[in-house]
Structures are given as C-alpha cells and as structure tokens.
PDB file of N, CA and C in Angstrom:
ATOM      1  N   UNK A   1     -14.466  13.299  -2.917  1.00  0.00           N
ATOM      2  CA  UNK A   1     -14.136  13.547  -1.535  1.00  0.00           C
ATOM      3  C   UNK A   1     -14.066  12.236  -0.742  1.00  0.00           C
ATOM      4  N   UNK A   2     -14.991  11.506  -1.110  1.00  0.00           N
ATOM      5  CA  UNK A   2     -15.107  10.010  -0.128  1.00  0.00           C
ATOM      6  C   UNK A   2     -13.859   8.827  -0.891  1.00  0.00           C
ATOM      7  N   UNK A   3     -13.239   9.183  -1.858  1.00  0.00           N
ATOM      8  CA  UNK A   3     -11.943   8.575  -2.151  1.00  0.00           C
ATOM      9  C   UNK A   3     -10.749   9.344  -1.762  1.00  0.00           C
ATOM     10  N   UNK A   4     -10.844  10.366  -1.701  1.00  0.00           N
ATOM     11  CA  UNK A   4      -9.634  11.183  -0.897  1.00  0.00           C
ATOM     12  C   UNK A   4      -9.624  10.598   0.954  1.00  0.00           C
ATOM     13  N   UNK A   5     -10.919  10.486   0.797  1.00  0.00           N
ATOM     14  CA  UNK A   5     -10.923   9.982   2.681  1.00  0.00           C
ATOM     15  C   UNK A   5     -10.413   8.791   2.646  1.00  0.00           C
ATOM     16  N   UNK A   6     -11.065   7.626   2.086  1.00  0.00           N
ATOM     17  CA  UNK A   6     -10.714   6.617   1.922  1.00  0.00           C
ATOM     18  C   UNK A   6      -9.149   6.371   1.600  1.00  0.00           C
ATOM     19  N   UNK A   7      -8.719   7.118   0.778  1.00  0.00           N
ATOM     20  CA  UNK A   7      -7.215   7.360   0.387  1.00  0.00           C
ATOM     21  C   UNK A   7      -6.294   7.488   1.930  1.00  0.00           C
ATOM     22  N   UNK A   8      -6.530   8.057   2.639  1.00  0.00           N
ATOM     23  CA  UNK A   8      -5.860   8.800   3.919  1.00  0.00           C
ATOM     24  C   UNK A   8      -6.132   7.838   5.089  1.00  0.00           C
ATOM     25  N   UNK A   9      -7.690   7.469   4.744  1.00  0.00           N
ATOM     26  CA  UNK A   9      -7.795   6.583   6.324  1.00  0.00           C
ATOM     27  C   UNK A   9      -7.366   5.686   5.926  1.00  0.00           C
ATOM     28  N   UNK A  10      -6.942   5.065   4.706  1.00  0.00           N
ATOM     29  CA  UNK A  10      -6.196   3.363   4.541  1.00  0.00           C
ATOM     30  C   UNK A  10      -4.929   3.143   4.722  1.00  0.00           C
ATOM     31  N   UNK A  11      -4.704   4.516   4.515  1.00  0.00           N
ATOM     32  CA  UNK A  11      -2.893   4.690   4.548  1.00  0.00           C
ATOM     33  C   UNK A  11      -2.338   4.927   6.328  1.00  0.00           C
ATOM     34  N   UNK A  12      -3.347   5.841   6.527  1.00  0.00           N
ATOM     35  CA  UNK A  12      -3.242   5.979   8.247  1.00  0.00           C
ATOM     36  C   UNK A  12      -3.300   4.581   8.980  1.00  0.00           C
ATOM     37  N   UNK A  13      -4.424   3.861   8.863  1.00  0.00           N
ATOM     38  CA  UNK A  13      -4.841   2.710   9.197  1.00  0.00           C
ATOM     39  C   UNK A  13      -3.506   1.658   9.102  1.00  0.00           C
ATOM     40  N   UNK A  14      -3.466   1.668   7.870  1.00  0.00           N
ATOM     41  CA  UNK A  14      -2.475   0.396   7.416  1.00  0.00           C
ATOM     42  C   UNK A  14      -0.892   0.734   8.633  1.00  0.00           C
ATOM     43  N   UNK A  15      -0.669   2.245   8.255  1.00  0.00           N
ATOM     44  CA  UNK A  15       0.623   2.431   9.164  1.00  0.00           C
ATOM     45  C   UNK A  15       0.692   2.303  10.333  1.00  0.00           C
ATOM     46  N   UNK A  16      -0.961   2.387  11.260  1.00  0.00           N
ATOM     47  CA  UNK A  16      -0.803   2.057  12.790  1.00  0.00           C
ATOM     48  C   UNK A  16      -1.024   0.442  12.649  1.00  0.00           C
ATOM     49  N   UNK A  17      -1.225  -0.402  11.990  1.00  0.00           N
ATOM     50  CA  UNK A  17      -1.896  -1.691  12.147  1.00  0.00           C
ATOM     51  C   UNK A  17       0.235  -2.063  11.519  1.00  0.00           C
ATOM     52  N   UNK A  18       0.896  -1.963  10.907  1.00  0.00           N
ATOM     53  CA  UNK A  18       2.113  -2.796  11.188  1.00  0.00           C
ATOM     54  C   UNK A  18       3.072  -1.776  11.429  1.00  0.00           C
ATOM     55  N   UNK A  19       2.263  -1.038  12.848  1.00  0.00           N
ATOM     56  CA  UNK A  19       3.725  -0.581  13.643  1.00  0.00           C
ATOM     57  C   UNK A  19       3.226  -2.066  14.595  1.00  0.00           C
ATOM     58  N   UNK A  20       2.138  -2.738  14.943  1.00  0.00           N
ATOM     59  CA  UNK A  20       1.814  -4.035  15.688  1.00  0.00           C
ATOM     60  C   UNK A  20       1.994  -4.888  15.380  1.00  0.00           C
ATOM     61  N   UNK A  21       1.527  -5.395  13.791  1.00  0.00           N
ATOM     62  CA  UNK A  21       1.248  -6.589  13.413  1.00  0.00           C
ATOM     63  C   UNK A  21       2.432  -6.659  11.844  1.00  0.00           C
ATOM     64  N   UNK A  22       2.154  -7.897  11.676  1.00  0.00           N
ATOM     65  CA  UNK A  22       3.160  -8.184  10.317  1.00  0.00           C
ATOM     66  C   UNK A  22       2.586  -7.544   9.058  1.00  0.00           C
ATOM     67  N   UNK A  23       3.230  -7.322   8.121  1.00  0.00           N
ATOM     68  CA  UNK A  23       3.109  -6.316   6.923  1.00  0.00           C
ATOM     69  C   UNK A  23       1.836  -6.450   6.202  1.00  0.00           C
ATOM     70  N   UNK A  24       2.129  -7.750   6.338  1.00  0.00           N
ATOM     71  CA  UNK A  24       0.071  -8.470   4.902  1.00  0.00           C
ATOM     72  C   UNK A  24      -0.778  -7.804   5.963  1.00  0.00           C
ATOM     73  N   UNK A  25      -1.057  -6.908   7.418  1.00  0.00           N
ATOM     74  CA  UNK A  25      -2.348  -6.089   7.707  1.00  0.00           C
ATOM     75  C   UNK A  25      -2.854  -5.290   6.614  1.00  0.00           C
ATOM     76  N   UNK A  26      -2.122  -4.638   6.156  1.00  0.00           N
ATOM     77  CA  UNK A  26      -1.722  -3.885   4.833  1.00  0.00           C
ATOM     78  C   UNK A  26      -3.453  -4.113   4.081  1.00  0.00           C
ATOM     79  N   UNK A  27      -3.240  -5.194   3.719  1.00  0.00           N
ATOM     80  CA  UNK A  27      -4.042  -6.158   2.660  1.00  0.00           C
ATOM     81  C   UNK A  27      -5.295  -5.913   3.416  1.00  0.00           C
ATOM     82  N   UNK A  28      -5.511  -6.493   5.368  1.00  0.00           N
ATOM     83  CA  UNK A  28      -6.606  -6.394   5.813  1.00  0.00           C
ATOM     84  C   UNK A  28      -6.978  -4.989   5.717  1.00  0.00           C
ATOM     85  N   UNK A  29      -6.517  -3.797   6.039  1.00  0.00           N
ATOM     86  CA  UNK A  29      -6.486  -2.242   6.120  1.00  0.00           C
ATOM     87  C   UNK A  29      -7.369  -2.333   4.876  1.00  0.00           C
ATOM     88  N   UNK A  30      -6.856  -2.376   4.231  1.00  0.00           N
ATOM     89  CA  UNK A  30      -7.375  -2.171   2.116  1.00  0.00           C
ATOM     90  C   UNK A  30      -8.561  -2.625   1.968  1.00  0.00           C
ATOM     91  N   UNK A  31      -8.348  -3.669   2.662  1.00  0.00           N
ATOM     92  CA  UNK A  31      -9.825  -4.244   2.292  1.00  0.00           C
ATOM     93  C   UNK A  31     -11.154  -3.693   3.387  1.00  0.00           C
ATOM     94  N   UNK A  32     -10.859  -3.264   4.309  1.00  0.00           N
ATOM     95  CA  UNK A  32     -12.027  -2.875   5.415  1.00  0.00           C
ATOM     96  C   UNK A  32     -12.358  -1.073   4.849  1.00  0.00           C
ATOM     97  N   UNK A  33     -11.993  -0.407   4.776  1.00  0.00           N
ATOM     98  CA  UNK A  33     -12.130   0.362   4.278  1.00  0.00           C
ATOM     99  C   UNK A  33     -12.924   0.876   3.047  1.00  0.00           C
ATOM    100  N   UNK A  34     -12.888   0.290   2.200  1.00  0.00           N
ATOM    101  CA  UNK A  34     -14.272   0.482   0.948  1.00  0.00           C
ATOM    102  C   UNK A  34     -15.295  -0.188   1.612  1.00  0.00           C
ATOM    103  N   UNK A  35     -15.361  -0.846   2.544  1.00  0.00           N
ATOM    104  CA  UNK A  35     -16.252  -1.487   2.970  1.00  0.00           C
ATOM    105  C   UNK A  35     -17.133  -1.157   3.875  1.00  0.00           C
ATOM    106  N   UNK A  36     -16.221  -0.117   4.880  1.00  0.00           N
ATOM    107  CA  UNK A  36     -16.644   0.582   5.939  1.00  0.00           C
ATOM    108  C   UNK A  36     -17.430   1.684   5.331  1.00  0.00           C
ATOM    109  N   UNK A  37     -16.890   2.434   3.846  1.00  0.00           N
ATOM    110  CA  UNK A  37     -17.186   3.125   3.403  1.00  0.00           C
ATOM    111  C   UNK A  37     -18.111   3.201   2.337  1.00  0.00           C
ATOM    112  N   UNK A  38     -18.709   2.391   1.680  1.00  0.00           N
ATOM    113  CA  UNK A  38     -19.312   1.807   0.959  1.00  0.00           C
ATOM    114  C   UNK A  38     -19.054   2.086  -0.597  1.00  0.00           C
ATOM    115  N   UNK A  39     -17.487   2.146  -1.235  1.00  0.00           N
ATOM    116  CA  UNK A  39     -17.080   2.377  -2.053  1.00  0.00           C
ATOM    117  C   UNK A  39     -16.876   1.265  -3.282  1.00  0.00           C
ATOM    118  N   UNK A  40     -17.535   1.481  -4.586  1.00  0.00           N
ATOM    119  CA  UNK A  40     -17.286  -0.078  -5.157  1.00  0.00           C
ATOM    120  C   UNK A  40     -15.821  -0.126  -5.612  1.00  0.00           C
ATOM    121  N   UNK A  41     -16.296  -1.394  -6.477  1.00  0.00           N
ATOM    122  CA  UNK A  41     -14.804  -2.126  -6.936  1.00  0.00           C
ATOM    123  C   UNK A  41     -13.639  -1.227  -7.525  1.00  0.00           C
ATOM    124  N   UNK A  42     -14.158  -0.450  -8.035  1.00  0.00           N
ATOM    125  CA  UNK A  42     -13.026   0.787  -9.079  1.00  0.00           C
ATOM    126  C   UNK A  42     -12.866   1.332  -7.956  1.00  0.00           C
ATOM    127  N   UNK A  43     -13.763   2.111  -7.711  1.00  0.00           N
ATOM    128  CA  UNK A  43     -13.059   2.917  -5.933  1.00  0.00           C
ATOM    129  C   UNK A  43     -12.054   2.623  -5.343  1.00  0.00           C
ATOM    130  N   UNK A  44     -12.363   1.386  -4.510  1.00  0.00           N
ATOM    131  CA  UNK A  44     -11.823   0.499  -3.972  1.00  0.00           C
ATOM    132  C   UNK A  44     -10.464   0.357  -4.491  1.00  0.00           C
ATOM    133  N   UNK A  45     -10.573   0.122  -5.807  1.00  0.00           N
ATOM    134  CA  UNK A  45      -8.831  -0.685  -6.107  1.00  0.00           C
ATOM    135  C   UNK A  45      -7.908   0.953  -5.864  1.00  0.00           C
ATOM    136  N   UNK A  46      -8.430   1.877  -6.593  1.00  0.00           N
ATOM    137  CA  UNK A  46      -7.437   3.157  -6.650  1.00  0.00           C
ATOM    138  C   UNK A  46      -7.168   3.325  -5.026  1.00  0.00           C
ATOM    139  N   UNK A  47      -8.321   3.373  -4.367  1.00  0.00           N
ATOM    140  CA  UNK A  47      -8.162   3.827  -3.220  1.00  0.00           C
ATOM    141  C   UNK A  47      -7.166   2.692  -2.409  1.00  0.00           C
ATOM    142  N   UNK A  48      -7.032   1.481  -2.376  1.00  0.00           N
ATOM    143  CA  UNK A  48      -6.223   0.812  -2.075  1.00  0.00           C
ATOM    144  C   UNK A  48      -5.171   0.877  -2.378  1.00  0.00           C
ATOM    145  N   UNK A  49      -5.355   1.049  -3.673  1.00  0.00           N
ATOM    146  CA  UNK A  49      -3.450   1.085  -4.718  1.00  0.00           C
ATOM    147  C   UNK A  49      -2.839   2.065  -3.914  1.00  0.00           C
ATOM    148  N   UNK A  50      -3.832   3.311  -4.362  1.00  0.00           N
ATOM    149  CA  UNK A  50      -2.457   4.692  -3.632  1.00  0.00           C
ATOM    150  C   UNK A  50      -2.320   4.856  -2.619  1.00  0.00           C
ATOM    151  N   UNK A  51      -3.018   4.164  -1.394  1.00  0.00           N
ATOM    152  CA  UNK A  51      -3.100   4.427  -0.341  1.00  0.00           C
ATOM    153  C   UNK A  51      -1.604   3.985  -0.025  1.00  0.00           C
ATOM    154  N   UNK A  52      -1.570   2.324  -0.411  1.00  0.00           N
ATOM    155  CA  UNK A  52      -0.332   1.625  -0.053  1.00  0.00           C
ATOM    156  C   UNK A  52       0.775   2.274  -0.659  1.00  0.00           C
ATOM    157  N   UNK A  53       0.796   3.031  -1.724  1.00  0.00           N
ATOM    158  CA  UNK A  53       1.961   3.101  -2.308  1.00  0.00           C
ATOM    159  C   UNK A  53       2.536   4.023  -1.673  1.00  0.00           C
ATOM    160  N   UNK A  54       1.645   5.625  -1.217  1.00  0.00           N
ATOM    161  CA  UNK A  54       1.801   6.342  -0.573  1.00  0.00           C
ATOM    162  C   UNK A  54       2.254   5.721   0.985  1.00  0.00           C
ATOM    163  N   UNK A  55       1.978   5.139   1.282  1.00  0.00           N
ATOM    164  CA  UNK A  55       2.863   4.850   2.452  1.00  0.00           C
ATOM    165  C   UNK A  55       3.911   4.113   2.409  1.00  0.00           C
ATOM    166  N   UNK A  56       4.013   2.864   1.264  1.00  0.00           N
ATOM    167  CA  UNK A  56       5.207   2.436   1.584  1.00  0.00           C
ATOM    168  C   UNK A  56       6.407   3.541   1.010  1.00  0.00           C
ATOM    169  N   UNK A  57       6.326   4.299  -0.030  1.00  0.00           N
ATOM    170  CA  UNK A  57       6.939   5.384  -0.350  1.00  0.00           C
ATOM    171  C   UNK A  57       7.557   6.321   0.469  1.00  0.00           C
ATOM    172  N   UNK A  58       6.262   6.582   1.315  1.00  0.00           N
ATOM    173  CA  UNK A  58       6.730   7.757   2.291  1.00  0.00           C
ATOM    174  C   UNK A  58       8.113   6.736   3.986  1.00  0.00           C
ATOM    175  N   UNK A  59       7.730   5.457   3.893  1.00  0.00           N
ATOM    176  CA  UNK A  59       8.234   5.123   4.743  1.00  0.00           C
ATOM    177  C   UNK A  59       9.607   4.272   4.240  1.00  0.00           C
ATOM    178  N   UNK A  60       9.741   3.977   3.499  1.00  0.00           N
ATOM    179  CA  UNK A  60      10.966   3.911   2.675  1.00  0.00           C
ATOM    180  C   UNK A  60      11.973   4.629   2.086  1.00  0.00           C
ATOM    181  N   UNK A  61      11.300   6.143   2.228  1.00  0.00           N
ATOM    182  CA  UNK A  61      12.237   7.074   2.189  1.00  0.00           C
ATOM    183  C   UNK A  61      12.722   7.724   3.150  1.00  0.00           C
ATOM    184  N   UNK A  62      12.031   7.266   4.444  1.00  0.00           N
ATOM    185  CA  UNK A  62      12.146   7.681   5.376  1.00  0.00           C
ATOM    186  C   UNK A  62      13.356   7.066   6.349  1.00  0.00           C
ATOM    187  N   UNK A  63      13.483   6.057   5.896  1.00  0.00           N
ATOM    188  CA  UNK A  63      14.250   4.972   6.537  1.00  0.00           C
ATOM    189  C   UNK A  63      15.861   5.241   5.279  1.00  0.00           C
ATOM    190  N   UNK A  64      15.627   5.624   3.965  1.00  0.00           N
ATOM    191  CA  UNK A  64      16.688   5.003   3.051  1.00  0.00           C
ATOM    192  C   UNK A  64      17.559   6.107   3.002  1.00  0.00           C
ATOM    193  N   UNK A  65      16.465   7.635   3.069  1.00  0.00           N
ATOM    194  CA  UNK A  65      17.490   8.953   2.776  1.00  0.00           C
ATOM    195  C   UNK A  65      18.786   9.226   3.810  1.00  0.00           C
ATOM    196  N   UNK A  66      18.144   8.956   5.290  1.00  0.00           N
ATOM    197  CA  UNK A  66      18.906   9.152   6.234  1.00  0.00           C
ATOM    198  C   UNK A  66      20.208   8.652   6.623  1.00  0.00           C
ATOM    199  N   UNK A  67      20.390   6.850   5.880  1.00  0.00           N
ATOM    200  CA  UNK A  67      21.658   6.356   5.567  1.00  0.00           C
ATOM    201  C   UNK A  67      22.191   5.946   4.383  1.00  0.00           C
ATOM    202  N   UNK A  68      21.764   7.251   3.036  1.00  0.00           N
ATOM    203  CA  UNK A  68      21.876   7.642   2.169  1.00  0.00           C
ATOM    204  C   UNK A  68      22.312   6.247   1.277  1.00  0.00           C
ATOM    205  N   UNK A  69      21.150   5.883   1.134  1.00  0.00           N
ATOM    206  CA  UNK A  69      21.001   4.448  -0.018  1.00  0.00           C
ATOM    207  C   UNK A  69      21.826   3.635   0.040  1.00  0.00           C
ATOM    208  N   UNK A  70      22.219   3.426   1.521  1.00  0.00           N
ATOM    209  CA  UNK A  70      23.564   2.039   1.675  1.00  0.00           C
ATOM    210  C   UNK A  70      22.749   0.894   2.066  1.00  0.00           C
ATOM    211  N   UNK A  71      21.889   0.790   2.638  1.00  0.00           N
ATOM    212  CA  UNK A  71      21.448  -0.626   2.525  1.00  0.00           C
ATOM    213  C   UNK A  71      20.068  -0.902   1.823  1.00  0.00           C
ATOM    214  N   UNK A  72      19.795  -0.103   0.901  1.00  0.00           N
ATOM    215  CA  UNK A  72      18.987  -0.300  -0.705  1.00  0.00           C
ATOM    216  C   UNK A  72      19.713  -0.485  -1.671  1.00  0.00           C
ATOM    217  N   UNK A  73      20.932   0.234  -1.653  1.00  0.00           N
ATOM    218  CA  UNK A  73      21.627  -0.231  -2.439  1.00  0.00           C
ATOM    219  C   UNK A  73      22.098  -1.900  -2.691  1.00  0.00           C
ATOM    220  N   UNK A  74      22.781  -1.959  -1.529  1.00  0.00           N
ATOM    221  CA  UNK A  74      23.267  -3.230  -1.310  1.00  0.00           C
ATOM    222  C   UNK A  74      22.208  -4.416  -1.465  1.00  0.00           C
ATOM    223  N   UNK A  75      20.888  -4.174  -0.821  1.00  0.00           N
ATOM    224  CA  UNK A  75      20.199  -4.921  -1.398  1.00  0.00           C
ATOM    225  C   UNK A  75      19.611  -5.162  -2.813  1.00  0.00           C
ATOM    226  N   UNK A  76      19.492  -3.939  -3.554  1.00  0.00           N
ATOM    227  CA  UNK A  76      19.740  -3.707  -4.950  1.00  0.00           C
ATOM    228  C   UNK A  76      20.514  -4.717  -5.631  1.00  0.00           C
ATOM    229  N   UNK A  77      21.950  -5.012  -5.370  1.00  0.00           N
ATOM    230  CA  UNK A  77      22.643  -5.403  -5.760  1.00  0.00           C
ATOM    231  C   UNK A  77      22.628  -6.984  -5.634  1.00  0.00           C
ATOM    232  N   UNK A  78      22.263  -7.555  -4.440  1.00  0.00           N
ATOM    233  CA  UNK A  78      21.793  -8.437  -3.845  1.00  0.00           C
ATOM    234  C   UNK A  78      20.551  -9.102  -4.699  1.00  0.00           C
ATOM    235  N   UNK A  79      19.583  -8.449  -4.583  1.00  0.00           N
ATOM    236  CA  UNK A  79      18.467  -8.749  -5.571  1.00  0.00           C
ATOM    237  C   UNK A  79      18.334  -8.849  -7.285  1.00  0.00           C
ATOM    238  N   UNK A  80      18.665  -7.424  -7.648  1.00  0.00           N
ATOM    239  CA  UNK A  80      18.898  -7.341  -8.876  1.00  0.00           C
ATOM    240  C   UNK A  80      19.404  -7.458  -9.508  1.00  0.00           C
ATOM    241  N   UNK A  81      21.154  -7.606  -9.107  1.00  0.00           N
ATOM    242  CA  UNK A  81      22.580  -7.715  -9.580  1.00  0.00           C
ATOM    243  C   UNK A  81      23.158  -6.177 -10.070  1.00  0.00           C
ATOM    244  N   UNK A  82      22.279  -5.503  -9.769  1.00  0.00           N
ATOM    245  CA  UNK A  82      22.526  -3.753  -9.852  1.00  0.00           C
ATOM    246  C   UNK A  82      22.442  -3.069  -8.656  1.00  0.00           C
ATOM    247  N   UNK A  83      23.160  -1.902  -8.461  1.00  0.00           N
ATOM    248  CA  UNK A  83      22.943  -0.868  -6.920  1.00  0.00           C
ATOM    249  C   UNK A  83      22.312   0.328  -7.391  1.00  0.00           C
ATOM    250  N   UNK A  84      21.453  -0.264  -8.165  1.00  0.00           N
ATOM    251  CA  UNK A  84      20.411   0.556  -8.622  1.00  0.00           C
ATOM    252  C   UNK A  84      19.104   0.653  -7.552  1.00  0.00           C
ATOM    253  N   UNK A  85      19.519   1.401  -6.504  1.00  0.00           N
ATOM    254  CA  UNK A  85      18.101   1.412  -5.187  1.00  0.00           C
ATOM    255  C   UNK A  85      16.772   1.744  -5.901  1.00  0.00           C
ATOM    256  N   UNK A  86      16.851   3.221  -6.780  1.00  0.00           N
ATOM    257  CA  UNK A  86      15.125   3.353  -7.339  1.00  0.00           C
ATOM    258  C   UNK A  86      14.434   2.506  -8.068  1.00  0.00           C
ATOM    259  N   UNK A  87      15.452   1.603  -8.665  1.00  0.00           N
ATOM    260  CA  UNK A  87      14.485   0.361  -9.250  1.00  0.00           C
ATOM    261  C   UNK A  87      14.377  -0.782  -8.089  1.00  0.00           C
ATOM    262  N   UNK A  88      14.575  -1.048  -6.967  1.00  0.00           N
ATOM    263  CA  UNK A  88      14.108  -1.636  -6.253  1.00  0.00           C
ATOM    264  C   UNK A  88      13.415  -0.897  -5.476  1.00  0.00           C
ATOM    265  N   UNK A  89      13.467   0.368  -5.218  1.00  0.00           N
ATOM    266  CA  UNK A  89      12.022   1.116  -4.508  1.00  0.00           C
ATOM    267  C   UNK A  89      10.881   1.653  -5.313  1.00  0.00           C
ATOM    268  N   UNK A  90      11.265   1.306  -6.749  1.00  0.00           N
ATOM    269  CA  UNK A  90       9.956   1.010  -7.745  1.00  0.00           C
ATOM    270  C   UNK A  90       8.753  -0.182  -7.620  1.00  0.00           C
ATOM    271  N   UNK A  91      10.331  -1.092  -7.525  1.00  0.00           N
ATOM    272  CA  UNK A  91       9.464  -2.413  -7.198  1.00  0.00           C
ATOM    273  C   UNK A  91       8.532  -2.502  -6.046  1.00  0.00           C
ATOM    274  N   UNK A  92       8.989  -2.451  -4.869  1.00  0.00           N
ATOM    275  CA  UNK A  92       8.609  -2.454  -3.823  1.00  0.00           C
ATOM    276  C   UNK A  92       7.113  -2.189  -3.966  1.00  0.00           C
ATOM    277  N   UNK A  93       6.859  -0.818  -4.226  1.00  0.00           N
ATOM    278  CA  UNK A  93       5.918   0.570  -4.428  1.00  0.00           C
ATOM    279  C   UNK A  93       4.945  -0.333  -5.018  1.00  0.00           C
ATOM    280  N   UNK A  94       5.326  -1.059  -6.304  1.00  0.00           N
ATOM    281  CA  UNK A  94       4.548  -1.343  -6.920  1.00  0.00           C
ATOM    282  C   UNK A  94       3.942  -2.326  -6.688  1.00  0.00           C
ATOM    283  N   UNK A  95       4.596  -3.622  -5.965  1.00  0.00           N
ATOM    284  CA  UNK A  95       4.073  -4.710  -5.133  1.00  0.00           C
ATOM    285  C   UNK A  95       2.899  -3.959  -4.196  1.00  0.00           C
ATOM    286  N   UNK A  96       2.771  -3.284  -3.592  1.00  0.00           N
ATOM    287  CA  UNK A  96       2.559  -3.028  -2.254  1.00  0.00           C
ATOM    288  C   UNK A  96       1.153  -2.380  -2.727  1.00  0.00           C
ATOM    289  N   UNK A  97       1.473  -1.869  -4.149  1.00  0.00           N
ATOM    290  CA  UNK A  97       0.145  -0.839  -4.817  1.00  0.00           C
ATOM    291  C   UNK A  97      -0.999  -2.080  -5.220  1.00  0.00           C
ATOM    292  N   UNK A  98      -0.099  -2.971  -5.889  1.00  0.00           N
ATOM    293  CA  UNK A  98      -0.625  -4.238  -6.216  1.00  0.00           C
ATOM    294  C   UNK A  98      -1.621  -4.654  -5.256  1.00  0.00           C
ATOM    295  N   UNK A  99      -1.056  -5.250  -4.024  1.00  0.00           N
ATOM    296  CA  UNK A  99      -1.356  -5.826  -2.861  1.00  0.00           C
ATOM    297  C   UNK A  99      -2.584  -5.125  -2.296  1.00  0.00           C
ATOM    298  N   UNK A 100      -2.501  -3.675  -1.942  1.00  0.00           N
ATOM    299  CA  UNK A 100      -3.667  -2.667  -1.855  1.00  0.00           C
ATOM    300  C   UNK A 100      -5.025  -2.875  -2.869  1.00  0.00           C
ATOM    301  N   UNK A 101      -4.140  -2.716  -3.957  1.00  0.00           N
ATOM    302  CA  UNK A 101      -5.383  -2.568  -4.980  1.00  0.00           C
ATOM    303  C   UNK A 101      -6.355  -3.262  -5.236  1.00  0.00           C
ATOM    304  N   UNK A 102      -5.841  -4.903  -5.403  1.00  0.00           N
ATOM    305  CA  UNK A 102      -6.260  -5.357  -5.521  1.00  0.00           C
ATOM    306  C   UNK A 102      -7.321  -5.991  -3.703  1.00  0.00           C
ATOM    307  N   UNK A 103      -6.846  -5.711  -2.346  1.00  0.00           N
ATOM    308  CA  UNK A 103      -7.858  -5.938  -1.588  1.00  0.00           C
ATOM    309  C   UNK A 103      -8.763  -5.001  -1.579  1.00  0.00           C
ATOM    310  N   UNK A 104      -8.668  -3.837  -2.166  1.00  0.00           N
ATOM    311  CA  UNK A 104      -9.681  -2.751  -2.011  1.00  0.00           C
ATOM    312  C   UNK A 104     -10.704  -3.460  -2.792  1.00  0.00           C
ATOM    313  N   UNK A 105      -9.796  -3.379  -4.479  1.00  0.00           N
ATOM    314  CA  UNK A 105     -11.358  -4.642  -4.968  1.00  0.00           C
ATOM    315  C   UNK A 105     -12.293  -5.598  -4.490  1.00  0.00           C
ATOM    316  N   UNK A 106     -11.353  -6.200  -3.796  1.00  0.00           N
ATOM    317  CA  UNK A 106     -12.010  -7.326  -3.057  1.00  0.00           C
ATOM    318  C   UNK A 106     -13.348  -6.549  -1.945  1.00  0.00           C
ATOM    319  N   UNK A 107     -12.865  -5.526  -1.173  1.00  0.00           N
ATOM    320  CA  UNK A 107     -13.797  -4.961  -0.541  1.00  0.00           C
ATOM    321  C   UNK A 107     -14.604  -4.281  -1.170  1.00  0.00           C
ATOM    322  N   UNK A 108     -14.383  -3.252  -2.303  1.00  0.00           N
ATOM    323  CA  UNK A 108     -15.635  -2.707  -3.187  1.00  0.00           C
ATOM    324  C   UNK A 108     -16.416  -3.684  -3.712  1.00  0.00           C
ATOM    325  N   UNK A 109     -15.864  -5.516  -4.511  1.00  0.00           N
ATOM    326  CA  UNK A 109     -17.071  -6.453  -4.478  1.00  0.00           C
ATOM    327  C   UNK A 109     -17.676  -6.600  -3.551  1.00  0.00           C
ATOM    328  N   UNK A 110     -17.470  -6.766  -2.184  1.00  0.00           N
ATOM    329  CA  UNK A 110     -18.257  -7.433  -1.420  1.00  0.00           C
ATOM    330  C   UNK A 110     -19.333  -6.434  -1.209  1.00  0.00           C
ATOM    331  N   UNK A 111     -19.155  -5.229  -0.950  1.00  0.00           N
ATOM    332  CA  UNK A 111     -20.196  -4.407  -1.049  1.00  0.00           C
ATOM    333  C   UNK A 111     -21.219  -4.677  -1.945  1.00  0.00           C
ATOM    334  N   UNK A 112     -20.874  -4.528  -3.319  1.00  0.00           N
ATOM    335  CA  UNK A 112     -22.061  -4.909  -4.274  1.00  0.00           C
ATOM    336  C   UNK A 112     -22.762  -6.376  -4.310  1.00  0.00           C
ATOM    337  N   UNK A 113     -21.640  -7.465  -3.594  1.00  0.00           N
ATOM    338  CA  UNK A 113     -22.619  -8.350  -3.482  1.00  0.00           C
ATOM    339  C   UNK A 113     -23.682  -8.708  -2.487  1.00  0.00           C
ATOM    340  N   UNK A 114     -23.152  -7.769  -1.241  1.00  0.00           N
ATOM    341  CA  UNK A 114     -24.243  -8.514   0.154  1.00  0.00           C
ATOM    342  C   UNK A 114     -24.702  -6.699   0.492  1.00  0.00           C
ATOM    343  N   UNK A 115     -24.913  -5.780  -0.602  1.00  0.00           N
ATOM    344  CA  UNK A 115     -25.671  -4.587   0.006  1.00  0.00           C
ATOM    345  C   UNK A 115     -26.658  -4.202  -0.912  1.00  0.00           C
ATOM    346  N   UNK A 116     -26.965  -5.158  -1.914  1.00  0.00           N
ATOM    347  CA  UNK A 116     -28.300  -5.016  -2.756  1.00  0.00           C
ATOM    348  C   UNK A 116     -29.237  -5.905  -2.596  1.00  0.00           C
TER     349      UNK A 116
END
C-alpha cells in the first residue's frame, strides 16, 4: 500500500513541479518521496521508475494522439532515421524510468543511512 502511495504521489508531484519548473524536477520529485516516506532503496527505485514512466507515458500520449503521430514521427525520423514514433516513445519512457529510478534509490539510501 505505501508503494502504491508513493507510486501516485511521485507521479502527481513530479507533474505539478514541471508544469513550473524544468523537466530534471522529475529527479527532485523521485527523490523526496521515499524519503518523506521512509521507503528503502528497492522501494524507492520501483517507486520512482513507474512513477515517471507513468507520467511521461500518460503525457506523451496525450500531446501525440491528438495530432496523430506527426510530430513523433518526424522526430522519429530526425533522431532515429525511422518514423517509427513507438520506438522513440519507448525510449523516452525508458530514460525518464531510468532517471526516476534511479533518484528514488538515491532517496531510499539516504534513509538507511541517516535513520539508524
């Protein structure tokens, strides 16, 4: 239950913190959260990973369906040399899960190091 919360408030969090600020809040979000919550390092990373992925997912589709994969595509093509959009909204996803995951770790260590 306290990783399902953690799951929701990082993702909530992260999405009000860069409708303000630049995207790496993301990273700060991820990381305050196991921390606030007192979740360790394994916690932490899942709960970071999916949090981010789940949002950049949900907000990338939100933005891509509506002008039906013309400028994923194009950047697709741009990037990858393919207009293959789901492998660049793979990528994305997966950066972003990365990026999460790994600050959640960072916040589930710090717990174990300065709360024993």
């Amino acid at each position: 239950m306290k990783l399902l919360l953690s799951i929701l408030s990082t993702a909530i969090l992260a999405a009000i913190a860069t409708w303000f600020f630049p995207w790496w809040t993301i990273a700060v979000c991820a990381f305050l959260i196991p921390v606030l919550l007192n979740l360790g390092a394994g916690k932490g990373f899942v709960s970071g990973a999916l949090s981010i992925i789940l949002l950049w997912l949900v907000v990338i589709l939100m933005h891509d369906i509506p002008n039906q994969h013309i400028l994923s595509s194009k950047m697709a093509t741009l990037i990858l040399g393919s207009p293959n959009y789901v492998v660049l909204i793979l990528i994305t996803i997966v950066l972003g899960g990365f990026i999460g995951g790994l600050s959640g770790l960072s916040g589930g260590m710090m717990n174990r190091a300065f709360r024993k």
